[in-house]
C-alpha atoms as a PDB file:
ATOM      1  CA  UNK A   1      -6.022  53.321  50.188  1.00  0.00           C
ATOM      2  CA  UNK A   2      -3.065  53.735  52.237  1.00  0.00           C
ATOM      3  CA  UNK A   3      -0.507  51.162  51.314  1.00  0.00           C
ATOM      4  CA  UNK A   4       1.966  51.161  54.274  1.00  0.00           C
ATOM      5  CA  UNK A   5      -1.872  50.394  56.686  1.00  0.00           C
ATOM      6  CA  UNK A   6      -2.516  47.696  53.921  1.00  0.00           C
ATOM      7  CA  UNK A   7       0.882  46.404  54.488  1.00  0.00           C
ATOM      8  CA  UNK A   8       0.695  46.609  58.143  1.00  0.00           C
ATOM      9  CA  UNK A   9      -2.663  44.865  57.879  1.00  0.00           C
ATOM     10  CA  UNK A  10      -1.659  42.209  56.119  1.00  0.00           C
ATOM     11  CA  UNK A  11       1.154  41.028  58.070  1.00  0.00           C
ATOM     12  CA  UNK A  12      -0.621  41.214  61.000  1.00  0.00           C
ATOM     13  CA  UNK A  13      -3.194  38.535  59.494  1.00  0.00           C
ATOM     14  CA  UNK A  14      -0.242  36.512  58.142  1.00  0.00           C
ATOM     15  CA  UNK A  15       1.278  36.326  61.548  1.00  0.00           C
ATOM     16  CA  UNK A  16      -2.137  35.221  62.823  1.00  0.00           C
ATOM     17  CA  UNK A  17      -2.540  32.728  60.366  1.00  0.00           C
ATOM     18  CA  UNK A  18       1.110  31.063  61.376  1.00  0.00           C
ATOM     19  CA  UNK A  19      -0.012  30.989  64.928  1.00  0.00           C
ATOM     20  CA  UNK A  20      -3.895  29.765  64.498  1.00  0.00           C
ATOM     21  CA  UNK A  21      -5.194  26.410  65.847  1.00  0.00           C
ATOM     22  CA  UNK A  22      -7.966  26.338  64.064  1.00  0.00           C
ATOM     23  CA  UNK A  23      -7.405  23.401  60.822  1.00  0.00           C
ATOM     24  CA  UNK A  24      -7.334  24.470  57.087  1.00  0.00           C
ATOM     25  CA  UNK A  25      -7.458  21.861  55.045  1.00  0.00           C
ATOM     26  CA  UNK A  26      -4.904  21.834  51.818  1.00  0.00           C
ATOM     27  CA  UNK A  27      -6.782  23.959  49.255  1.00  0.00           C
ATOM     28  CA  UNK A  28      -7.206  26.968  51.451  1.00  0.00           C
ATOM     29  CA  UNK A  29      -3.364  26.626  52.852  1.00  0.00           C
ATOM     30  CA  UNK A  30      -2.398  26.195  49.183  1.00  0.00           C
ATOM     31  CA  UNK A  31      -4.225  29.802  48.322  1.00  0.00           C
ATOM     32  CA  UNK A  32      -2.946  31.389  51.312  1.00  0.00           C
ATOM     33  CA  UNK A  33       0.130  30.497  50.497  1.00  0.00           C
ATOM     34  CA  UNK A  34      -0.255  31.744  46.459  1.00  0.00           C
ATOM     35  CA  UNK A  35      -1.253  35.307  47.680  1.00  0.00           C
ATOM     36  CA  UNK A  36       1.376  35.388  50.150  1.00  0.00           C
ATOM     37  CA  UNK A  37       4.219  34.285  47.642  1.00  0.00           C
ATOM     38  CA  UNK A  38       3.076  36.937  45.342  1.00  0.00           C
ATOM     39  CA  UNK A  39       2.288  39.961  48.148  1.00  0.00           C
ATOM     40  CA  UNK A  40       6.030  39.101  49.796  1.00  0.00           C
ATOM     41  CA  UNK A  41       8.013  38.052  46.361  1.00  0.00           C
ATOM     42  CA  UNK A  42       6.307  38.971  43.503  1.00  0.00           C
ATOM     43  CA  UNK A  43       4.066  37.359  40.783  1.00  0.00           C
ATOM     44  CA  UNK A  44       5.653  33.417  39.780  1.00  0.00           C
ATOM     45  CA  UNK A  45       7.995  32.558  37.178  1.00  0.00           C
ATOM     46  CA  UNK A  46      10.169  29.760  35.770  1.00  0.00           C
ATOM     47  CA  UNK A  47      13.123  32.396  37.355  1.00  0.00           C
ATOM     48  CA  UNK A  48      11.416  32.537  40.769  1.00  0.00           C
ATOM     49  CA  UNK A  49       9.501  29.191  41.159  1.00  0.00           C
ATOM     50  CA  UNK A  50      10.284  26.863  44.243  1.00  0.00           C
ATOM     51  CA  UNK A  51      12.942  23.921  43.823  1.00  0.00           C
ATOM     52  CA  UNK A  52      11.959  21.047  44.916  1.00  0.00           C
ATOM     53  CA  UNK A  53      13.760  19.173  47.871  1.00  0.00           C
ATOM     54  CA  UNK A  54      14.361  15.113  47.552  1.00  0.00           C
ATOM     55  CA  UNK A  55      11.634  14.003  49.191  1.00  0.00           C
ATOM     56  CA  UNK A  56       9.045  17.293  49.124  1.00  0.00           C
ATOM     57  CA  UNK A  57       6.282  15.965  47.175  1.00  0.00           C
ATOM     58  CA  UNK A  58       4.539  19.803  48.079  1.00  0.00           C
ATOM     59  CA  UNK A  59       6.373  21.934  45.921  1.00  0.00           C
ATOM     60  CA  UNK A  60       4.548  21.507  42.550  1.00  0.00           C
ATOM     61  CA  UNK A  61       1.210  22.060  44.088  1.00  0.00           C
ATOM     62  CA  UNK A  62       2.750  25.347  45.899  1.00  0.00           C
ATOM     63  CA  UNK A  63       3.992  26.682  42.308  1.00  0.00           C
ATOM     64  CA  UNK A  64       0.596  26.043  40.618  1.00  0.00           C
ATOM     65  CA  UNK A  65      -1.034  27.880  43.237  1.00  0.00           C
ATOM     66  CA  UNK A  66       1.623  30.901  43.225  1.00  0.00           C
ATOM     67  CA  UNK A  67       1.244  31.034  39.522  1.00  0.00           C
ATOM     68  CA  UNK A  68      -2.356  31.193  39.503  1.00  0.00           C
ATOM     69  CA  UNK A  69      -2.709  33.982  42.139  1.00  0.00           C
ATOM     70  CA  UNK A  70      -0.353  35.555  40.005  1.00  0.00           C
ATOM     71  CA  UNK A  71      -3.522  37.567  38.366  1.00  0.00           C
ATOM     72  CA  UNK A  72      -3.515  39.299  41.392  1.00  0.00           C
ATOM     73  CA  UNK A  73      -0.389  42.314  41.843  1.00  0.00           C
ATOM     74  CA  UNK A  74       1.076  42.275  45.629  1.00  0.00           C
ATOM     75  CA  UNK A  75      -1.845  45.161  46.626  1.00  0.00           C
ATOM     76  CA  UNK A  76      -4.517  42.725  45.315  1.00  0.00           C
ATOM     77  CA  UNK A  77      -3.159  39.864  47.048  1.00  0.00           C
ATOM     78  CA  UNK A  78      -2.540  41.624  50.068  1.00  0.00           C
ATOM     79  CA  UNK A  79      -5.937  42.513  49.988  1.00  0.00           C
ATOM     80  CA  UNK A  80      -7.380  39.029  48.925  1.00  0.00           C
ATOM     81  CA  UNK A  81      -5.651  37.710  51.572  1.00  0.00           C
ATOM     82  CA  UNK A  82      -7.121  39.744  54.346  1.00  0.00           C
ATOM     83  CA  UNK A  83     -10.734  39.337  52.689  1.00  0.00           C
ATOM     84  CA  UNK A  84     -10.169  35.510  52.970  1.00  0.00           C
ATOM     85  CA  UNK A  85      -8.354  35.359  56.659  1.00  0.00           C
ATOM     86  CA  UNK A  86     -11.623  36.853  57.632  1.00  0.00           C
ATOM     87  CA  UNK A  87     -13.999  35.444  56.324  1.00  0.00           C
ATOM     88  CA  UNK A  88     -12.246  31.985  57.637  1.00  0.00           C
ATOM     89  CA  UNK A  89     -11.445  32.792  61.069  1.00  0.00           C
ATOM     90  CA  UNK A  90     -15.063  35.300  61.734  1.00  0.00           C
ATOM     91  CA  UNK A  91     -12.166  38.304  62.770  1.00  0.00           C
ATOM     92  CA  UNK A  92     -13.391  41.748  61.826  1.00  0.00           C
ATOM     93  CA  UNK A  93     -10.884  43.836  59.325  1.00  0.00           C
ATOM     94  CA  UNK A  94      -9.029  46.434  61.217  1.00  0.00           C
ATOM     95  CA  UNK A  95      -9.006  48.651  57.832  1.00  0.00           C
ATOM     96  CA  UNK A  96     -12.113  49.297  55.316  1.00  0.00           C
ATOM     97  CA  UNK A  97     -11.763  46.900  52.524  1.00  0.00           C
ATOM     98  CA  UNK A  98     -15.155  47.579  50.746  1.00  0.00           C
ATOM     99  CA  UNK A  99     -14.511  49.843  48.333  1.00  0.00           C
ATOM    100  CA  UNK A 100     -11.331  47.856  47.174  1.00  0.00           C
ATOM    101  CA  UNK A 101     -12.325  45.398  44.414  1.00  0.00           C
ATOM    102  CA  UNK A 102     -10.103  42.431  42.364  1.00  0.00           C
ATOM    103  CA  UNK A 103     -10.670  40.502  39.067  1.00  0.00           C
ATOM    104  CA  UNK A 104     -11.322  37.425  40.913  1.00  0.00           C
ATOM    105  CA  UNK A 105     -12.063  36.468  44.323  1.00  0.00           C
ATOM    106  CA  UNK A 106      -9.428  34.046  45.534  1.00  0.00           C
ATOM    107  CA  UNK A 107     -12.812  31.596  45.841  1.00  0.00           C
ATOM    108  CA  UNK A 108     -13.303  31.811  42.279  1.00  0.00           C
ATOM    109  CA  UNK A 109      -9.382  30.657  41.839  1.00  0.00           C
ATOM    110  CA  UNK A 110      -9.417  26.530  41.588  1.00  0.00           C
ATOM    111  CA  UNK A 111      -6.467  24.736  42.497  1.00  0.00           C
ATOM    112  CA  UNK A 112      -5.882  20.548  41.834  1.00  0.00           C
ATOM    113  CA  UNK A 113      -5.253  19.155  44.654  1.00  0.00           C
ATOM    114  CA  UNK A 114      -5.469  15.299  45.014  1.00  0.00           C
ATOM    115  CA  UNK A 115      -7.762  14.222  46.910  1.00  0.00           C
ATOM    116  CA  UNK A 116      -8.037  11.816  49.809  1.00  0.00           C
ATOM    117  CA  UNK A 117      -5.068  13.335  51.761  1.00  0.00           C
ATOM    118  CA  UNK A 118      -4.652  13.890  54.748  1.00  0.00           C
ATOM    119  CA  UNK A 119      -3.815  17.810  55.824  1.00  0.00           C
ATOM    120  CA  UNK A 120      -0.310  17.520  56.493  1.00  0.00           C
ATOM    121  CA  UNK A 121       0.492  15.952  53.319  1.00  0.00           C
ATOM    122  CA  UNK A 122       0.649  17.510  49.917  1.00  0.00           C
ATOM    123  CA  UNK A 123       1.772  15.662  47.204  1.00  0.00           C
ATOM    124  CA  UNK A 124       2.521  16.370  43.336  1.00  0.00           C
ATOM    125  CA  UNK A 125       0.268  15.343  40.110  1.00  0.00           C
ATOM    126  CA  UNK A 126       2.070  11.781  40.641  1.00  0.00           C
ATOM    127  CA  UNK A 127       0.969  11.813  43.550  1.00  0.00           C
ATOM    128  CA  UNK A 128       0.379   7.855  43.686  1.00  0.00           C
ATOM    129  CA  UNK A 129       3.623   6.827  42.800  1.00  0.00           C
ATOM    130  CA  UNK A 130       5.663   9.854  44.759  1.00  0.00           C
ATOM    131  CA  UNK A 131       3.669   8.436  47.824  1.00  0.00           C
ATOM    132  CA  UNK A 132       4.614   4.625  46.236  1.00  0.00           C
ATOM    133  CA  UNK A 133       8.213   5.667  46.222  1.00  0.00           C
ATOM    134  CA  UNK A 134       8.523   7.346  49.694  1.00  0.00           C
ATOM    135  CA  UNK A 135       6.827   4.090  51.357  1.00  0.00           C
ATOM    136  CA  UNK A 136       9.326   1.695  49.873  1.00  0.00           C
ATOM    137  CA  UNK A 137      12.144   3.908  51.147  1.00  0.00           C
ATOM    138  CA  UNK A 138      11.211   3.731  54.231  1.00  0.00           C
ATOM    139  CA  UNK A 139      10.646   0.012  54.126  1.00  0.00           C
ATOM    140  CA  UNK A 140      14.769  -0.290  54.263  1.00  0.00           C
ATOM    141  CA  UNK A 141      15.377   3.700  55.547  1.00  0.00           C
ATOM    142  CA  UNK A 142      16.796   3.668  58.972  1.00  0.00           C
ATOM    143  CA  UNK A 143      14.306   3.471  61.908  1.00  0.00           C
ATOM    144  CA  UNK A 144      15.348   7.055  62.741  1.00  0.00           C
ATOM    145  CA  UNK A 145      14.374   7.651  59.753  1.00  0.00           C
ATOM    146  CA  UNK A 146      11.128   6.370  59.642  1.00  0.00           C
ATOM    147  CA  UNK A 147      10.184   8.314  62.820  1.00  0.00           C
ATOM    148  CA  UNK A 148      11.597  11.421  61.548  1.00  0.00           C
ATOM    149  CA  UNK A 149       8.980  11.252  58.349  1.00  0.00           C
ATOM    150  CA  UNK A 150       6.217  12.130  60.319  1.00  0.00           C
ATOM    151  CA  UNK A 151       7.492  15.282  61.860  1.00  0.00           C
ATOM    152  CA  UNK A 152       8.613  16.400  58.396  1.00  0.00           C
ATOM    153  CA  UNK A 153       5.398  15.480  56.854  1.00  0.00           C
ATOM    154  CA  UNK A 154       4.107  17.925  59.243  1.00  0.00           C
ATOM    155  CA  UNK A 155       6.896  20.517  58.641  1.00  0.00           C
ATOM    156  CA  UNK A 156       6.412  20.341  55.010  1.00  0.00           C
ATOM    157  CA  UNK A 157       2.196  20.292  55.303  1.00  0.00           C
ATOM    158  CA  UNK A 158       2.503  23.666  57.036  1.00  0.00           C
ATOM    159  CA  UNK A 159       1.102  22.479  60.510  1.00  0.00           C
ATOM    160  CA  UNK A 160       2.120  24.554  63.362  1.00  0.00           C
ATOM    161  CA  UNK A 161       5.482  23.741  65.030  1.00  0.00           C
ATOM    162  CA  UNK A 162       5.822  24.893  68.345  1.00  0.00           C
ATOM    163  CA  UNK A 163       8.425  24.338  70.323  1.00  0.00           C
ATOM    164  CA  UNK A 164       6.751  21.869  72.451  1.00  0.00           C
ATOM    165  CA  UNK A 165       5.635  19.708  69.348  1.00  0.00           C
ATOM    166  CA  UNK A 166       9.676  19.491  68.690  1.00  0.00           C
ATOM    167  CA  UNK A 167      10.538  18.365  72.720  1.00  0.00           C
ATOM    168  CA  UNK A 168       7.298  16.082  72.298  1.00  0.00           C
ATOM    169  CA  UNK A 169       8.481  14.497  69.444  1.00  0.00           C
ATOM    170  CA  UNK A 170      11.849  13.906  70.928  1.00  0.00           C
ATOM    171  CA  UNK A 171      10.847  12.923  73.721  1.00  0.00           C
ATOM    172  CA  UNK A 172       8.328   9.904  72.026  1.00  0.00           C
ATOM    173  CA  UNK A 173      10.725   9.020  69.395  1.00  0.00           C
ATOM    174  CA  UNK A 174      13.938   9.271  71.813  1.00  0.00           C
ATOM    175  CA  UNK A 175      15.785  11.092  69.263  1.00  0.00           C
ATOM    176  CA  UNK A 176      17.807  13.972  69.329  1.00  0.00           C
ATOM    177  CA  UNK A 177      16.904  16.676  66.920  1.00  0.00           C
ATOM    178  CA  UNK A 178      19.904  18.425  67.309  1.00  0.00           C
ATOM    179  CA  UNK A 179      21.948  15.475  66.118  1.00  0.00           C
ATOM    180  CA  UNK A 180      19.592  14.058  63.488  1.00  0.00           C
ATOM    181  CA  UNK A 181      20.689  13.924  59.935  1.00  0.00           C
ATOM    182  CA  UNK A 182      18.422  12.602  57.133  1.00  0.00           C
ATOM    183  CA  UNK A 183      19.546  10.100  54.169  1.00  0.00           C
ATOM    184  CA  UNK A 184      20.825  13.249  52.286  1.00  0.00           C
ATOM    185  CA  UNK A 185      22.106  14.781  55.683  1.00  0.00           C
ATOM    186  CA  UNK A 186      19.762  17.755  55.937  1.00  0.00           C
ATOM    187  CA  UNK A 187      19.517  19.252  59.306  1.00  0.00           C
ATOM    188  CA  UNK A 188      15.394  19.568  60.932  1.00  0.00           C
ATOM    189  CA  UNK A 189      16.380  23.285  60.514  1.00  0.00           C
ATOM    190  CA  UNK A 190      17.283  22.628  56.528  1.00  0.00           C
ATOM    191  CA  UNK A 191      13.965  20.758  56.301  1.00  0.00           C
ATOM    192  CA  UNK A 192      12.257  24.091  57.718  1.00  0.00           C
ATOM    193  CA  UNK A 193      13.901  26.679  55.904  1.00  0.00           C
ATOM    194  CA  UNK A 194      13.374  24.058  52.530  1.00  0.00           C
ATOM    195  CA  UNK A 195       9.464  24.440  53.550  1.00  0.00           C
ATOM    196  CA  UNK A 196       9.014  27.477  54.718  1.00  0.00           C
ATOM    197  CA  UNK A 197       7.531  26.983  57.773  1.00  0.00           C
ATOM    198  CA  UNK A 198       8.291  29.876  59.815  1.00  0.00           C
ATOM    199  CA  UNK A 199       6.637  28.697  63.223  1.00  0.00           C
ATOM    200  CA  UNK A 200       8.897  25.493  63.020  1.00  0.00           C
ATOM    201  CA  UNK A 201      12.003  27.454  62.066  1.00  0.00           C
ATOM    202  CA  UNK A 202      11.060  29.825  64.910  1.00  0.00           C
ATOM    203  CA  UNK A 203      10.592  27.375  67.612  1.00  0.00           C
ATOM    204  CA  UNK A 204      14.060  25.892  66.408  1.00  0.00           C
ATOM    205  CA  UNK A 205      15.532  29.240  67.521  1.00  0.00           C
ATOM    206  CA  UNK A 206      13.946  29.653  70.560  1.00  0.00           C
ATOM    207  CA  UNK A 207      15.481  26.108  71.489  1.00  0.00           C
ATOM    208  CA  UNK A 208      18.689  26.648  70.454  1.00  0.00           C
ATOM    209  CA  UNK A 209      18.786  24.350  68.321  1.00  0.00           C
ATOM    210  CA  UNK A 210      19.326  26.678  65.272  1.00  0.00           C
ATOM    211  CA  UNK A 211      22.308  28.371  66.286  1.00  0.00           C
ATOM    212  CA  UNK A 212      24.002  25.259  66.338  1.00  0.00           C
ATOM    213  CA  UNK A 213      22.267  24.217  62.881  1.00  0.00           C
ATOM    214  CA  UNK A 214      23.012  27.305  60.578  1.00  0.00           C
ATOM    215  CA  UNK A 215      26.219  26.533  59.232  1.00  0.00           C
ATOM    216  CA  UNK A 216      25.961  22.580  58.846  1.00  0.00           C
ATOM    217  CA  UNK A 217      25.651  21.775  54.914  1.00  0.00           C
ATOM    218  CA  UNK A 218      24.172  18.805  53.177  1.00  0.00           C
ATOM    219  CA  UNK A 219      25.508  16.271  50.794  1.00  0.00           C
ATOM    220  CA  UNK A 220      25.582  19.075  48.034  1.00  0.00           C
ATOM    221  CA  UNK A 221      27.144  21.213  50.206  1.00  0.00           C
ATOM    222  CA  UNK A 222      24.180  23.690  51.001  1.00  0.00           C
ATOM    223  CA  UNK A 223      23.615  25.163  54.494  1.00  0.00           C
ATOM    224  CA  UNK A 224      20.367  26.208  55.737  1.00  0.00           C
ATOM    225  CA  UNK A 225      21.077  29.839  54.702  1.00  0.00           C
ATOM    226  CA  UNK A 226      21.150  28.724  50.823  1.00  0.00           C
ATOM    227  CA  UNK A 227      17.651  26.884  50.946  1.00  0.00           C
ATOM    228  CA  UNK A 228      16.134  30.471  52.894  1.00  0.00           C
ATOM    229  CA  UNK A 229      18.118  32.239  49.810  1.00  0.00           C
ATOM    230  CA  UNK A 230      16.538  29.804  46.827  1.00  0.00           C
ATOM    231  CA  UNK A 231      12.901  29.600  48.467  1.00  0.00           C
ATOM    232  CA  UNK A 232      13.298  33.491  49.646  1.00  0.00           C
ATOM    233  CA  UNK A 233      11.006  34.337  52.748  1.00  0.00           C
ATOM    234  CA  UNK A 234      11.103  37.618  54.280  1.00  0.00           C
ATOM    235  CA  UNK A 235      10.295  36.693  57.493  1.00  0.00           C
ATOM    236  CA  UNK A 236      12.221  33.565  57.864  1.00  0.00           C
ATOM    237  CA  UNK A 237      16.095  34.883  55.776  1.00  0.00           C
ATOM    238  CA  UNK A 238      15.080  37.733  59.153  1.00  0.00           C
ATOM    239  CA  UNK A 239      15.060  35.607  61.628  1.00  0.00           C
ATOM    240  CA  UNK A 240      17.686  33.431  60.269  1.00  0.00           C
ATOM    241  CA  UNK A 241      20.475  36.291  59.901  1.00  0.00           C
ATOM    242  CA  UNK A 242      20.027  37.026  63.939  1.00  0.00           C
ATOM    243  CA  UNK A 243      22.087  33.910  64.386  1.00  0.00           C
ATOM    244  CA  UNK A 244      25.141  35.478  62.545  1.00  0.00           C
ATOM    245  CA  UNK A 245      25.246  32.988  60.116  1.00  0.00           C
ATOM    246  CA  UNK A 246      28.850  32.744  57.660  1.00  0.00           C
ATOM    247  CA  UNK A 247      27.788  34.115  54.529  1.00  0.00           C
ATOM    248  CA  UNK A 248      30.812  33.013  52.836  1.00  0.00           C
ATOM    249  CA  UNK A 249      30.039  28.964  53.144  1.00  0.00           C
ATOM    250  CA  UNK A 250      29.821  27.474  49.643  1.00  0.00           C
ATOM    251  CA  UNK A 251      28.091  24.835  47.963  1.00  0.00           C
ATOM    252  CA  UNK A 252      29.079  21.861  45.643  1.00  0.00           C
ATOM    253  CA  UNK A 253      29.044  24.600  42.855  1.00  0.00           C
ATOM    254  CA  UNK A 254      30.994  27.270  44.681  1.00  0.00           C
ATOM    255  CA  UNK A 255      27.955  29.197  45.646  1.00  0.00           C
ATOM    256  CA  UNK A 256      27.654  31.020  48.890  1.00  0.00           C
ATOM    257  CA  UNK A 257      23.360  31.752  49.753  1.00  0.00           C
ATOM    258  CA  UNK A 258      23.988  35.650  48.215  1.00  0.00           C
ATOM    259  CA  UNK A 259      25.048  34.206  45.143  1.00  0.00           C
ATOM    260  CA  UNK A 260      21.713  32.669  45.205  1.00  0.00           C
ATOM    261  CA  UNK A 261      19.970  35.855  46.332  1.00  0.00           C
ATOM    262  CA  UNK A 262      21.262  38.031  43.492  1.00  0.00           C
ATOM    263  CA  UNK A 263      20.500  35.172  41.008  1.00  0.00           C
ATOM    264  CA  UNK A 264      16.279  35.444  41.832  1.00  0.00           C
ATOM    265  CA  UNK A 265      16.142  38.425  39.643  1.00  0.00           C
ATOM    266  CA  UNK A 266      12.381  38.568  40.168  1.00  0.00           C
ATOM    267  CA  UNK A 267      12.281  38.731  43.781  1.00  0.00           C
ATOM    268  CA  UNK A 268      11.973  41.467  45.134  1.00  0.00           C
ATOM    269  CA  UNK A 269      15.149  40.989  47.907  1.00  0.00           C
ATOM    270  CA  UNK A 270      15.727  43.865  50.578  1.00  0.00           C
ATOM    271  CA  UNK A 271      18.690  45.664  49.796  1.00  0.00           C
ATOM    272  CA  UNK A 272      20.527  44.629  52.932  1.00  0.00           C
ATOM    273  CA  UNK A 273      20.478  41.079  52.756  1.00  0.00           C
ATOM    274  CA  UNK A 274      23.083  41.875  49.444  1.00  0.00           C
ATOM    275  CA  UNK A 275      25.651  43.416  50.924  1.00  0.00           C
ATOM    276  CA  UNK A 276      28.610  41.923  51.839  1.00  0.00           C
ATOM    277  CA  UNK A 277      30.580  43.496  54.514  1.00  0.00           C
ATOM    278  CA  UNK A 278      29.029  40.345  56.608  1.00  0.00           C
END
């Protein structure tokens, strides 16, 4: 098979599957996300695994399902992914996939995810109590606060954020998105990068709003740049580095987001995101 029309195959049906309407509930994100993590980055380790954000409640349920589609190597799970987009949305393949065989379908793989929740929320193994803790923080949060949960439940459930979901939002909530800082004074564009959600990162961009967001840093110091270098995503450190971000911000621990690039030694990082003549 011809790798560079697998390749080109595959992204097109990841791209797809950013911009689709139709729902998925969270098993079938959870496995698209799994062979994606490990066609794009690699197969999962304790090195490579996501870090969890304050209140992402996600993350644990994301690295179980990247480490079990980690049977697969990036050709396989390009290919299981394509299988599976199909066979989802009814679209015909654009490249002959019949011959090409896996160990395991990505049906076969089983993933625990709580149940009773709704799609935009994914929560971890304590998933009681993480939902317990959230509720009685918001019980004294800030009412900005409060409103703000329910876009970033969204954000960090992988729903589609277009650009008129953000002016929606702001418009309902009379909040500014542009000025809104959280209780640990992450930006909405940290809170995308943090869960990789490339439509809502996107639609930040097309606003504007992201240009003015890239270089703010959090209470430890981190700028959006350092989250898209710790949860590395192709398409989203892209998109990001168009804004001419300033590489040389650092961190609480004196880290700039390359420092955190060079130290995911499993990832497979294009070359030109190292350099530093930025």
């Amino acid at each position: 098979m011809d790798t560079n029309e697998l390749k080109k195959e595959f992204e097109e049906k990841a791209e797809k599957l950013r911009n689709t309407k139709i729902k998925i509930d969270n098993n079938k994100k959870l496995k698209f996300y799994g062979l994606y993590k490990v066609a794009t980055v690699g197969k999962y380790s304790e090195k490579n695994k996501l870090k969890a954000g304050f209140f992402d409640f996600q993350t644990k349920y994301k690295n179980e399902a990247w480490e079990k589609c980690s049977i697969y190597s990036p050709e396989e799970a390009m290919i299981e992914y394509i299988k599976f987009y199909c066979e989802l949305t009814g679209e015909k393949m654009n490249i002959d996939l019949t011959k090409s065989k896996t160990s395991k379908s990505i049906g076969e793989i089983s993933l625990d995810v709580p149940e009773g929740l709704e799609s935009q929320g994914i929560y971890s193994s304590t998933a009681k109590e993480s939902k317990e803790n959230l509720e009685n923080f918001l019980k004294t949060a800030p009412e900005n606060e409060k409103k703000f949960q329910v876009l970033k439940d969204k954000i960090y459930g992988g729903d589609l954020i277009t650009e008129d979901v953000l002016k929606e939002f702001e418009i309902e909530n009379k909040m500014n998105l542009l000025e809104f800082r959280d209780n640990i004074n992450q930006t909405v564009l940290h809170i995308s990068v943090d869960a990789i959600n490339f439509s809502a990162v996107e639609s930040l961009v097309k606003l504007n709003y992201a240009q003015d967001l890239i270089n703010e840093v959090d209470n430890i110091g981190m700028s959006p740049m350092h989250i898209a270098a710790v949860n590395f995503d192709v398409h989203i450190y892209d998109l990001l580095t168009t804004l001419k971000p300033n590489y040389k911000i650092k961190d609480n621990e004196g880290k700039t987001c390359k420092d955190y690039l060079k130290e995911n030694e499993d990832v497979e990082i294009p070359k030109k995101y190292l350099r530093d003549e930025e």
